[in-house]
Protein backbone atom coordinates (compact mmCIF):
# COMPACT_ATOMS: atom_id res chain seq x y z
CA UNK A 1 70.12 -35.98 31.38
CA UNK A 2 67.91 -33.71 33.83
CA UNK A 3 68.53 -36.79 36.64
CA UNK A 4 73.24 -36.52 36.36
CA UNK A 5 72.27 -32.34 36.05
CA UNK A 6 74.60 -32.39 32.24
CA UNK A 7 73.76 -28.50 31.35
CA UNK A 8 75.32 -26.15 29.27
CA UNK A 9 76.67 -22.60 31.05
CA UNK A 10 77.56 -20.89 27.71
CA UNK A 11 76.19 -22.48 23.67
CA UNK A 12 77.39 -25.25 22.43
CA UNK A 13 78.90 -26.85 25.45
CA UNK A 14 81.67 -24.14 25.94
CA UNK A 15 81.18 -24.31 29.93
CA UNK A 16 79.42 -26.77 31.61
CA UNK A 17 77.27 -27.47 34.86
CA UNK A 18 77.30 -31.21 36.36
CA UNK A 19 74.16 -30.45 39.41
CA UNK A 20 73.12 -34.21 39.82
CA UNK A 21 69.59 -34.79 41.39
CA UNK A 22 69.90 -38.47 42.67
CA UNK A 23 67.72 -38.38 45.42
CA UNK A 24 67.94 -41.55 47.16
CA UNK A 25 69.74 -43.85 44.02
CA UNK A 26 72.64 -45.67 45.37
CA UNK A 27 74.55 -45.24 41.92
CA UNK A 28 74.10 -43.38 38.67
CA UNK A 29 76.53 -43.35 35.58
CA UNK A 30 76.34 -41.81 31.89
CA UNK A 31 77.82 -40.66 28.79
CA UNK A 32 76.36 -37.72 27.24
CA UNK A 33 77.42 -36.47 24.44
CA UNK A 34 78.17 -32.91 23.63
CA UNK A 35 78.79 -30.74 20.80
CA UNK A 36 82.60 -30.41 22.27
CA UNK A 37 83.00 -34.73 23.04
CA UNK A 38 82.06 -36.80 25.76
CA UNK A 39 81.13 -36.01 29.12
CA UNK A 40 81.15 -39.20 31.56
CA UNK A 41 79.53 -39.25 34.78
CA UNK A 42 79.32 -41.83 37.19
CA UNK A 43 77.69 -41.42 41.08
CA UNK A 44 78.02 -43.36 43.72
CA UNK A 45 75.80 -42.48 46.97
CA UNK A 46 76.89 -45.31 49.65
CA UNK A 47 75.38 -44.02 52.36
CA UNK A 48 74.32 -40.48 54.17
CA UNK A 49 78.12 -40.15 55.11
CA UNK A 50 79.68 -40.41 51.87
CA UNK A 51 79.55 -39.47 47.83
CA UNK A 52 81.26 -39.72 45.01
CA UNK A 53 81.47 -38.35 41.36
CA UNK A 54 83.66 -38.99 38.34
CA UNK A 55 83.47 -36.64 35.50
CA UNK A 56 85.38 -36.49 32.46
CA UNK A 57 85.00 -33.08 30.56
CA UNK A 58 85.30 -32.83 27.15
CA UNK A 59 88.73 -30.71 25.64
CA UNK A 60 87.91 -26.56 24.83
CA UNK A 61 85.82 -26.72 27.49
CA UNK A 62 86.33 -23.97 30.39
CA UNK A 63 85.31 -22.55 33.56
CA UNK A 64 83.18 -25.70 34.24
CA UNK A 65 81.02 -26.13 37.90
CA UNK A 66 80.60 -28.94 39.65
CA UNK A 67 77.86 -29.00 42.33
CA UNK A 68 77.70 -31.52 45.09
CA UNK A 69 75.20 -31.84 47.55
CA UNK A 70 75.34 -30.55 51.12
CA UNK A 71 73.86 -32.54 53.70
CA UNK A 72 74.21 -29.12 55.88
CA UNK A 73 76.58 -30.43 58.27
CA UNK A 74 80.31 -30.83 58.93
CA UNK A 75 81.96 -32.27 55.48
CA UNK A 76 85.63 -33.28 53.97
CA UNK A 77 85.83 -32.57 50.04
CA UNK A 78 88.51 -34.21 48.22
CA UNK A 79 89.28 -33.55 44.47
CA UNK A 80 91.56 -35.86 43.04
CA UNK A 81 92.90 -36.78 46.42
CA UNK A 82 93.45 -33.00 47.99
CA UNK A 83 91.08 -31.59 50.20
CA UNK A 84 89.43 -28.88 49.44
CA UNK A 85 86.56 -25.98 50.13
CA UNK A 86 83.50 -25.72 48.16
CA UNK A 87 81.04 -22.85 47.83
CA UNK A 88 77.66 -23.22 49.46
CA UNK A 89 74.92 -22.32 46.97
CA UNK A 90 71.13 -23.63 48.30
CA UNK A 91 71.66 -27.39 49.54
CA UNK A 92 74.51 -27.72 47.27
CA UNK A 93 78.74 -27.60 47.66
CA UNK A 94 79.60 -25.71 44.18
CA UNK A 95 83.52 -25.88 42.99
CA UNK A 96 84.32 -23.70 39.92
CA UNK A 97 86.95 -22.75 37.42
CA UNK A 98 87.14 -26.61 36.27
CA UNK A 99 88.92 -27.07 32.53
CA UNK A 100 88.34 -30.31 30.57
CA UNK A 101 90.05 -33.25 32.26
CA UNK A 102 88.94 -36.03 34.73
CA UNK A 103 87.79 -34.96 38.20
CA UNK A 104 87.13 -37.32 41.27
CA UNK A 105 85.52 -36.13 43.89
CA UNK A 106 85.26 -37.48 47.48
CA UNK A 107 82.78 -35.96 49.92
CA UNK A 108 82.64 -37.37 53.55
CA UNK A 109 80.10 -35.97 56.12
CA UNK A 110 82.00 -35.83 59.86
């Protein structure tokens, strides 16, 4: 769980943190589950350029983070298609405020 970064922000799964540590794996999926259902994560790290990670949060969940990593240059986010702007936190791209649903996210360095 440590290695796809699963964590709870509040007990029993109420709000949850996806902060994958990958390193240098080309791919990483898994299905964890929580006291509130399912969470499904799958990780794709093609090269330095691009990244990409599907997450399904369970239902009554709220306020959910998702943190990406920042290679510390230029970068394109896309959430479900849409670009959009992240946080930085550390070496990380944080977006926030996520309810349960099924997120895919896109990041492509310039």
């Amino acid at each position: 769980m440590k290695l796809m970064g699963i964590e709870p922000l509040k007990p029993s799964f109420e709000s949850i943190r996806i902060k994958p540590q990958i390193d240098t794996l080309k791919w990483a999926k898994i299905k964890f589950a929580s006291i509130k259902g399912d969470v499904l994560l799958s990780i794709e790290h093609g090269h330095e350029k691009e990244f990409k990670l599907d997450v399904t949060l369970p239902a009554n969940t709220k306020n959910n983070e998702v943190w990406l990593p920042d290679t510390g240059n230029r970068y394109n986010l896309f959430l479900n298609g849409e670009k959009i702007k992240a946080k930085r936190e550390r070496n990380f791209l944080v977006v926030e405020g996520l309810g349960s649903g099924r997120y895919e996210f896109r990041l492509t360095g310039n």
